[in-house]
C-alpha atoms as a PDB file:
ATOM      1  CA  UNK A   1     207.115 134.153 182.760  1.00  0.00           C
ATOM      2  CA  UNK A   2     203.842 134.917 181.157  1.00  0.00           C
ATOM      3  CA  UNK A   3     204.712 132.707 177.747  1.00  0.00           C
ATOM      4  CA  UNK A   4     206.162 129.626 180.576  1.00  0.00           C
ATOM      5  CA  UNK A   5     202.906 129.710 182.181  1.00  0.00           C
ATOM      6  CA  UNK A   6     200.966 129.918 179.145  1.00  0.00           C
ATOM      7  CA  UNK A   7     202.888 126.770 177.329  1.00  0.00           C
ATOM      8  CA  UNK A   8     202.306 124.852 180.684  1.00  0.00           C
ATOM      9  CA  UNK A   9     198.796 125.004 181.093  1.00  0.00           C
ATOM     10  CA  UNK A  10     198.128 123.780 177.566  1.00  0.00           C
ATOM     11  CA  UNK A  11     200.185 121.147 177.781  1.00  0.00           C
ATOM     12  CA  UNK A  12     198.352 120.070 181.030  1.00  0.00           C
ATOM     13  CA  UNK A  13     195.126 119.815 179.513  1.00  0.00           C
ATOM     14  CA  UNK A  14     193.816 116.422 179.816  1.00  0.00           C
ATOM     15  CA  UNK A  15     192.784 113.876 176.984  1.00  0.00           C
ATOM     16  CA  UNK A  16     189.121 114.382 177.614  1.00  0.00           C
ATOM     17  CA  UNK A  17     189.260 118.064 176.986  1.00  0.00           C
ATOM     18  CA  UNK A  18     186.093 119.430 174.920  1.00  0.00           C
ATOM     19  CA  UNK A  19     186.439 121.366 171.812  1.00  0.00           C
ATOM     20  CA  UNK A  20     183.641 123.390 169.890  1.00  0.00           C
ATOM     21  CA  UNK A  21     182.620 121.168 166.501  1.00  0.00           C
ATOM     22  CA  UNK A  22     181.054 122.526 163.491  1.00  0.00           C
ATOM     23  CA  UNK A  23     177.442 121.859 164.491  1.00  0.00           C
ATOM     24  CA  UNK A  24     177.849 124.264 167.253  1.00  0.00           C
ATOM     25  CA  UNK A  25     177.729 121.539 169.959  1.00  0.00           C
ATOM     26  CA  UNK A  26     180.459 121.236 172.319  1.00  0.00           C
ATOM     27  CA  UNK A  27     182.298 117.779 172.407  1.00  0.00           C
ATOM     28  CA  UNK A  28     185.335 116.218 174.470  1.00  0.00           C
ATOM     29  CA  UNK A  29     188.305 115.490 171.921  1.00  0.00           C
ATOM     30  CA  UNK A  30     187.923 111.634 173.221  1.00  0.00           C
ATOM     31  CA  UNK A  31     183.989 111.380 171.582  1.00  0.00           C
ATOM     32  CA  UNK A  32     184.224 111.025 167.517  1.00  0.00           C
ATOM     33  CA  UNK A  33     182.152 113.187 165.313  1.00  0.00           C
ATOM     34  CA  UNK A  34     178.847 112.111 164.300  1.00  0.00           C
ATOM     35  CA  UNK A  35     178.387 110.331 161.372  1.00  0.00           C
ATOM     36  CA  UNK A  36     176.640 111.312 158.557  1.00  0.00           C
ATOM     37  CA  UNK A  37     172.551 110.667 158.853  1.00  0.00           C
ATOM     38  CA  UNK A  38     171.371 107.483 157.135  1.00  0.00           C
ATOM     39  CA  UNK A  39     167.861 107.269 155.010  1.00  0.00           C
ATOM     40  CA  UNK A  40     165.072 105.586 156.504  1.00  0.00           C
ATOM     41  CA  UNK A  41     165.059 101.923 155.462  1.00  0.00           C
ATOM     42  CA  UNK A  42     162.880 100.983 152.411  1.00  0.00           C
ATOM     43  CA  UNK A  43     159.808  99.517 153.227  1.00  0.00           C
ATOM     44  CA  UNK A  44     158.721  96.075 151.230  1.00  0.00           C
ATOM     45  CA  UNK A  45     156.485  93.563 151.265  1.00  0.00           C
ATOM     46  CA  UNK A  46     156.789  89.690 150.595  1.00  0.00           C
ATOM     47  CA  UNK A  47     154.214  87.511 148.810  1.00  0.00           C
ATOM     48  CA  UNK A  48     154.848  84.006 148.952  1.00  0.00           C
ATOM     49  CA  UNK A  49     152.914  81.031 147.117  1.00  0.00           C
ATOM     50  CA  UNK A  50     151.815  79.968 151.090  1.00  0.00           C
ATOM     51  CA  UNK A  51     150.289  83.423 151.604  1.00  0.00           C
ATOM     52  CA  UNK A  52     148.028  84.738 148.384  1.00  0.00           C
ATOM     53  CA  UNK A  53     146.869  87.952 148.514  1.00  0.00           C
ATOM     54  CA  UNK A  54     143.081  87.700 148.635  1.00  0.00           C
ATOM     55  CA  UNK A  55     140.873  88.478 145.628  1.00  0.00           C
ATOM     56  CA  UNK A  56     137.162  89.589 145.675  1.00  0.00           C
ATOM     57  CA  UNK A  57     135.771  86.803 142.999  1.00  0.00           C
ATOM     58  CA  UNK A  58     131.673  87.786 141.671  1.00  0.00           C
ATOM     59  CA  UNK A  59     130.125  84.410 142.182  1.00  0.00           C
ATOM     60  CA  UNK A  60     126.301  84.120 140.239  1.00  0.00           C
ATOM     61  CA  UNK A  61     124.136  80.659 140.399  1.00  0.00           C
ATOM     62  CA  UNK A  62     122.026  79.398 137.769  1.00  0.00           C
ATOM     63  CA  UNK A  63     118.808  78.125 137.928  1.00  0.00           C
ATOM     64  CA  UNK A  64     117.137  75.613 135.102  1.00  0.00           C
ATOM     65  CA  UNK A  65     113.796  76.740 133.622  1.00  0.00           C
ATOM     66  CA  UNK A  66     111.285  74.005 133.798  1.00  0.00           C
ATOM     67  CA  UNK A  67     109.024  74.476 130.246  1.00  0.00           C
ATOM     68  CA  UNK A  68     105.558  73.648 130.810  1.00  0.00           C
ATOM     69  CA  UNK A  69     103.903  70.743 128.953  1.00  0.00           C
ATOM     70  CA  UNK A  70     102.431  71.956 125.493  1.00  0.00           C
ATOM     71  CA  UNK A  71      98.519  72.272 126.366  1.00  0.00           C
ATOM     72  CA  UNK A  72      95.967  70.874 123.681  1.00  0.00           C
ATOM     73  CA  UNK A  73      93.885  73.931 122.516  1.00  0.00           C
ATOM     74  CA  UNK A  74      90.915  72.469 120.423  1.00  0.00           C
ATOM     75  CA  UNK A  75      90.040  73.999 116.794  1.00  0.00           C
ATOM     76  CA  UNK A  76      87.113  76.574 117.489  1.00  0.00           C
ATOM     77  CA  UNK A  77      84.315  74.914 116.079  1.00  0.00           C
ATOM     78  CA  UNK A  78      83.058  75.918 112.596  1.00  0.00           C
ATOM     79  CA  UNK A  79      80.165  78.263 112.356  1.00  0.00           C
ATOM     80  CA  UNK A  80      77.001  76.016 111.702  1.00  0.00           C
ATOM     81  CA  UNK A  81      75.755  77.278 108.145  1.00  0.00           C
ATOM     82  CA  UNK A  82      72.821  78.861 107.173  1.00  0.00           C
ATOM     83  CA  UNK A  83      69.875  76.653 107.012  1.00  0.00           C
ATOM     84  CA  UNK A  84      68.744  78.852 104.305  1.00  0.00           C
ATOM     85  CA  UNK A  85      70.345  80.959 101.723  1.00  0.00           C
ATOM     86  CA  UNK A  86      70.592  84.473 103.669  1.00  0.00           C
ATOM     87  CA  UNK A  87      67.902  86.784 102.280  1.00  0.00           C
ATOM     88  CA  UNK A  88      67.993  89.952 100.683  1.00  0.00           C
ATOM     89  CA  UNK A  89      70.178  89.591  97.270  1.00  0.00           C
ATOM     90  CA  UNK A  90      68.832  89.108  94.045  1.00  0.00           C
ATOM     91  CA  UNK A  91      68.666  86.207  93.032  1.00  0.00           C
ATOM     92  CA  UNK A  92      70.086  82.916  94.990  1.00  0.00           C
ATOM     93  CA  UNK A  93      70.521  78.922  94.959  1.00  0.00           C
ATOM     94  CA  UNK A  94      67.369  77.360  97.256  1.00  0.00           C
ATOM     95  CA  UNK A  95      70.127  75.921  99.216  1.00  0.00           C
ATOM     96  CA  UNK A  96      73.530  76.900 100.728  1.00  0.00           C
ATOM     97  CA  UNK A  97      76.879  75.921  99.238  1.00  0.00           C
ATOM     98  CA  UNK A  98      76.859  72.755  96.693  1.00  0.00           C
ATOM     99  CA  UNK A  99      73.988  70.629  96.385  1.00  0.00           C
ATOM    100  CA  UNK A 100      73.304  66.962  95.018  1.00  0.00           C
ATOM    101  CA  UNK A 101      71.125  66.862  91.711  1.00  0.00           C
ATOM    102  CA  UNK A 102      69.985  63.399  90.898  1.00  0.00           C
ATOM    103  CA  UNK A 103      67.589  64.430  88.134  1.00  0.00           C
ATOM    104  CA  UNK A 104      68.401  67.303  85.694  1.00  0.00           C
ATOM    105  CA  UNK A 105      66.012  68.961  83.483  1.00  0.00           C
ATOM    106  CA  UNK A 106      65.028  67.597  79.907  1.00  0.00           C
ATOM    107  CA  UNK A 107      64.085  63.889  78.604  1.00  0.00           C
ATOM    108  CA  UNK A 108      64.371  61.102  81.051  1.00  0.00           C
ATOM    109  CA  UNK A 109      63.451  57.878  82.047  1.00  0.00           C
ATOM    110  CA  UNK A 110      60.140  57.560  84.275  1.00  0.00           C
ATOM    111  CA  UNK A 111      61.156  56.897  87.888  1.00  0.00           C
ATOM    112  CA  UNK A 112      58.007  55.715  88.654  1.00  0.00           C
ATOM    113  CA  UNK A 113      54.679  54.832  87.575  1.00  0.00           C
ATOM    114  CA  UNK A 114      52.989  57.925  86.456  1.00  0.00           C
ATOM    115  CA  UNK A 115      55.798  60.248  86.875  1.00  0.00           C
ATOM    116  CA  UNK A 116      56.872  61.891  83.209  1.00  0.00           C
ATOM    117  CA  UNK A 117      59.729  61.156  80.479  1.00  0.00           C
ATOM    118  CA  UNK A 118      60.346  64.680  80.184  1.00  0.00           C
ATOM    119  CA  UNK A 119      61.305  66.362  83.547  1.00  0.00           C
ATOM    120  CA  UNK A 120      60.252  69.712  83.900  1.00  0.00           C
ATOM    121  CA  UNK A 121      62.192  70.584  86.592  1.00  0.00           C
ATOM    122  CA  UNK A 122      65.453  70.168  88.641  1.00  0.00           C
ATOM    123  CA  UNK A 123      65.481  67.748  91.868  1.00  0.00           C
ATOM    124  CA  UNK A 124      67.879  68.448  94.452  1.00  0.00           C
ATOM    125  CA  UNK A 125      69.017  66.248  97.184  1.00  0.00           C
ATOM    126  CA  UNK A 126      70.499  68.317 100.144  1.00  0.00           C
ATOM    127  CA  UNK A 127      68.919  65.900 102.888  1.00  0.00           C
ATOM    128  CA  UNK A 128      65.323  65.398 104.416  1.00  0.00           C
ATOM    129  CA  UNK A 129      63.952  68.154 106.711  1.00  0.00           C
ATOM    130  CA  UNK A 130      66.454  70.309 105.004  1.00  0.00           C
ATOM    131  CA  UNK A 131      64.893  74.427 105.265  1.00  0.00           C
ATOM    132  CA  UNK A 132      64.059  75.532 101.308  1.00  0.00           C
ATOM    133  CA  UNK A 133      64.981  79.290 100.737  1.00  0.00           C
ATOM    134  CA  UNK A 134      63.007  81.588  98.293  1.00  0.00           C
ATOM    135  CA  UNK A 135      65.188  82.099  94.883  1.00  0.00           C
ATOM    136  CA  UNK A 136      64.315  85.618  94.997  1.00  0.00           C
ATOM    137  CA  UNK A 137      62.125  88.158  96.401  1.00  0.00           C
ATOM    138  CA  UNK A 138      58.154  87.900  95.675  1.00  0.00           C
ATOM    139  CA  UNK A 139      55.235  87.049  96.288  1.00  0.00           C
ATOM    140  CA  UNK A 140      53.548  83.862  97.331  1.00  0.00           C
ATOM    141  CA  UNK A 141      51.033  83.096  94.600  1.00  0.00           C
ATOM    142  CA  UNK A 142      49.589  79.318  95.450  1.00  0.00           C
ATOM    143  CA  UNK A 143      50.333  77.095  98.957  1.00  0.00           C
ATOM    144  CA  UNK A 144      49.204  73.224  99.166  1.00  0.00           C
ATOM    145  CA  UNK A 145      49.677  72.037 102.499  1.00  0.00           C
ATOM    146  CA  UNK A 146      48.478  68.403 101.473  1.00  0.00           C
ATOM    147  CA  UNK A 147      49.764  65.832  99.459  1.00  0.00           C
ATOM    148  CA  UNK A 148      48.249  66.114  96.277  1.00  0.00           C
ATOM    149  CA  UNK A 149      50.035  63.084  94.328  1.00  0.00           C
ATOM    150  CA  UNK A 150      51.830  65.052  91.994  1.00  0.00           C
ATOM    151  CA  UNK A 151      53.532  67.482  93.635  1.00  0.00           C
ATOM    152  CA  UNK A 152      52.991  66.647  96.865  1.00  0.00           C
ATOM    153  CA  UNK A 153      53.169  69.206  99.559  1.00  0.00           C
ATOM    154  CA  UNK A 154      54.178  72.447  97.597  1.00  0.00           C
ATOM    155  CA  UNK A 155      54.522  76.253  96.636  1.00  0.00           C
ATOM    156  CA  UNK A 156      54.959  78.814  94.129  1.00  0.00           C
ATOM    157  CA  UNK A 157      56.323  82.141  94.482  1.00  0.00           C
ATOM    158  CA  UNK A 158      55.778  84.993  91.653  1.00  0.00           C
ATOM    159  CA  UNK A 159      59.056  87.299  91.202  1.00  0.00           C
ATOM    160  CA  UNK A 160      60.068  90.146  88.477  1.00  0.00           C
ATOM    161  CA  UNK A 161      63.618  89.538  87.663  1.00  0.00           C
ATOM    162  CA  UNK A 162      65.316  91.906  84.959  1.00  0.00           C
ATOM    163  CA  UNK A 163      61.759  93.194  84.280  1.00  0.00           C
ATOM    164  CA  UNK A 164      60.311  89.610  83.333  1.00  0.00           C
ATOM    165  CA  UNK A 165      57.670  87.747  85.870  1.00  0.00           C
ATOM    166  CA  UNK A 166      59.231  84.232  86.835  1.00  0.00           C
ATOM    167  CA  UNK A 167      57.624  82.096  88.939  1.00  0.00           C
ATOM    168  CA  UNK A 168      59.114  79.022  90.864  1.00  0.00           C
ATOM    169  CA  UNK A 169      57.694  76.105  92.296  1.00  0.00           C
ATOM    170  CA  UNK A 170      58.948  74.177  95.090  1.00  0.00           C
ATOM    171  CA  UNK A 171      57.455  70.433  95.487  1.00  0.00           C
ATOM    172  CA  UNK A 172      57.130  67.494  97.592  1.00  0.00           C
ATOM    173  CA  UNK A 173      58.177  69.397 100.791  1.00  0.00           C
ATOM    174  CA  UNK A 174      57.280  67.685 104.089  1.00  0.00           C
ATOM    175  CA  UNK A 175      53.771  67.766 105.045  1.00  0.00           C
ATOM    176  CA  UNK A 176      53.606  70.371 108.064  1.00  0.00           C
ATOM    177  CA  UNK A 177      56.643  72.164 106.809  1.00  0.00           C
ATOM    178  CA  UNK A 178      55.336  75.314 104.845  1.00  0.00           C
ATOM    179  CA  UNK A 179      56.083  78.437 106.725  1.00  0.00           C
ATOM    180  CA  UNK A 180      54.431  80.775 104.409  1.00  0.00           C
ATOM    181  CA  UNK A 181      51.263  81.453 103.339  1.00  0.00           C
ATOM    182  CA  UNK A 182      49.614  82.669  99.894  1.00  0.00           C
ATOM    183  CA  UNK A 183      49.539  86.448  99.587  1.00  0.00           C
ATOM    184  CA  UNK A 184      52.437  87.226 101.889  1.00  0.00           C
ATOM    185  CA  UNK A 185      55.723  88.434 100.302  1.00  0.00           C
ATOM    186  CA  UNK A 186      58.941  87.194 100.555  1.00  0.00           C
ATOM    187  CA  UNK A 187      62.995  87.890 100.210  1.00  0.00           C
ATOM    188  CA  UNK A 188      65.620  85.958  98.868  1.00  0.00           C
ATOM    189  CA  UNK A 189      66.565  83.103 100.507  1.00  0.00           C
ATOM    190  CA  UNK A 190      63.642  83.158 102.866  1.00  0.00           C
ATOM    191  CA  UNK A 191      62.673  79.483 104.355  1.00  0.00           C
ATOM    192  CA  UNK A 192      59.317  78.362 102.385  1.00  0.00           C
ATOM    193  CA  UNK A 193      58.942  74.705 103.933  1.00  0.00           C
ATOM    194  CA  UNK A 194      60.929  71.963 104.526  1.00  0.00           C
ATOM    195  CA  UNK A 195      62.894  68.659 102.135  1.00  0.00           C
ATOM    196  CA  UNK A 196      60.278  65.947 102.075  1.00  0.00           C
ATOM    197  CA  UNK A 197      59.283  63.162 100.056  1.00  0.00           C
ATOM    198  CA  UNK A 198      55.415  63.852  99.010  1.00  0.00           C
ATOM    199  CA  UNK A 199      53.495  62.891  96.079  1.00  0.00           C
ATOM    200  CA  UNK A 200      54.843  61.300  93.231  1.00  0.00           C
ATOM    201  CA  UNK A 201      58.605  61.043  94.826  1.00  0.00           C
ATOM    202  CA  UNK A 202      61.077  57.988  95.188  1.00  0.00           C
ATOM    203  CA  UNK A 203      62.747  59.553  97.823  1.00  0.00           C
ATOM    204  CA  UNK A 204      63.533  62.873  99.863  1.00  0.00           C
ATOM    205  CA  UNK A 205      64.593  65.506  97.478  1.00  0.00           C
ATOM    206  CA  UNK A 206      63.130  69.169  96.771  1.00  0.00           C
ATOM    207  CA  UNK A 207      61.743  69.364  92.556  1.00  0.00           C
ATOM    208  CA  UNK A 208      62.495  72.835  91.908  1.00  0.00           C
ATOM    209  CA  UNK A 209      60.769  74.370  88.663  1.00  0.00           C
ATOM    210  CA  UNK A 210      61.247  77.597  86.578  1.00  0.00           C
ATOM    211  CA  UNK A 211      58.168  79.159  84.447  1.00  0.00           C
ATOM    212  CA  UNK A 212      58.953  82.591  82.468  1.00  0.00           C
ATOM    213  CA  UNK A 213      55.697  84.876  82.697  1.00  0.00           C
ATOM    214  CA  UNK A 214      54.364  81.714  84.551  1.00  0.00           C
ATOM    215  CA  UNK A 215      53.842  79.415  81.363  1.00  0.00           C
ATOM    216  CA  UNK A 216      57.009  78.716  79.617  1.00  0.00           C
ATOM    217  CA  UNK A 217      59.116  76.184  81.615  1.00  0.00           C
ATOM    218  CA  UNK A 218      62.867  76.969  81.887  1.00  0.00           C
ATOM    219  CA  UNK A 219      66.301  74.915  82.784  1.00  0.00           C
ATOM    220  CA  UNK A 220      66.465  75.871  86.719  1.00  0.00           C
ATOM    221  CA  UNK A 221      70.074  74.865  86.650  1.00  0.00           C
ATOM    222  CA  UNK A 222      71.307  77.336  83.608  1.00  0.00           C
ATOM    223  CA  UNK A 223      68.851  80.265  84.762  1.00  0.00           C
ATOM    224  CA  UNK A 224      70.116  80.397  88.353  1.00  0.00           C
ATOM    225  CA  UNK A 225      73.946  80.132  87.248  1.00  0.00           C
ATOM    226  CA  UNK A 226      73.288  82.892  84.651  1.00  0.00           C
ATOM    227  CA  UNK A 227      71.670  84.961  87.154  1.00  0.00           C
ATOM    228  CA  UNK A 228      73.240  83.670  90.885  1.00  0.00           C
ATOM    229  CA  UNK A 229      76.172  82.442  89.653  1.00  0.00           C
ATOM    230  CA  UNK A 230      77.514  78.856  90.035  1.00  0.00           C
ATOM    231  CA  UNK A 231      76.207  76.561  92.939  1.00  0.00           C
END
């Protein structure tokens, strides 16, 4: 009776009747088993031509450089020269730099009526009112401050150069122009008087003359470029 009422109470069970699954969790026969778990869809992303991504671009402007005009600088202006050879050296040319001659020293014709046919001296032509510097240190040894007729307006100066006495005589200065007087020493290249045209003279120009031991009358233009050098 026990097996009968067994067999009829299974087969009485109904078609919803739960069942223990392999999870643990009780189901009814009629529900299926879970499936398995599925992954997470993939995540994407779509770029199209209509939707660029955006770009961070450096952007820089440029600017044009306006050069000034060139400005006009004048030359400096040339130191004015000495009026006189600067003083102090040995022995040095009456004037600055190079000098007109327009009578040299020897035989010549007269330029004028009572002037000689043997020039004794050396006439140079570097401009009226042009300063006349000392050849050499000395001693002023004679000063005419009129116009005489021969030399006009004129002075000598005594020197020892290389152990000989030499003495040189500057004539037809302009009257008014002598800045010296006899007695006083001098230097080199020390202003005497002024270019003139006194006494026997055709024209403005200093007559410059050289006398060894103060007799002997020498070429001015071969002494001073044996002992100053050339003009």
């Amino acid at each position: 009776m026990t097996l009968v009422a067994m067999l009829t109470t299974m087969g009485a069970l109904p078609a919803q009747a739960a069942y223990l699954d392999t999870d643990g969790a009780t189901r009814t026969l009629a529900e299926p088993a879970p499936a398995l778990r599925q992954a997470a869809p993939e995540q994407s992303l779509t770029v199209t031509a209509q939707a660029p991504v955006p770009v961070q671009v450096d952007s820089y402007t440029a600017t044009e450089i306006v050069v000034p005009p060139p400005v006009a600088v004048a030359p400096a202006a040339a130191a004015a020269p000495a009026a006189v050879a600067g003083s102090g050296s040995a022995v040095r040319w009456p004037f600055p730099g190079v000098t007109r001659i327009s009578s040299n020293y020897g035989p010549r014709s007269a330029p004028c009526a009572g002037c000689s046919t043997f020039h004794d001296g050396l006439d140079m032509n570097p401009g009226v009112g042009t300063p006349i510097g000392s050849i050499a240190d000395g001693v002023v040894s004679s000063v005419t401050n009129f116009d005489d007729g021969g030399l006009g307006v004129h002075v000598l100066v005594d020197h020892v150069v290389d152990g000989q006495k030499i003495t040189s005589t500057y004539g037809h200065m302009l009257e008014g122009s002598i800045t010296v007087s006899e007695g006083e020493s001098v230097v080199a290249g020390q202003q005497l008087g002024s270019v003139g045209s006194t006494g026997q003279s055709t024209g403005p120009h200093m007559h410059l003359e050289l006398h060894l031991d103060g007799v002997t009358a020498v070429d001015p233009y071969g002494w001073l470029t044996e002992h100053a050098g050339p003009m």
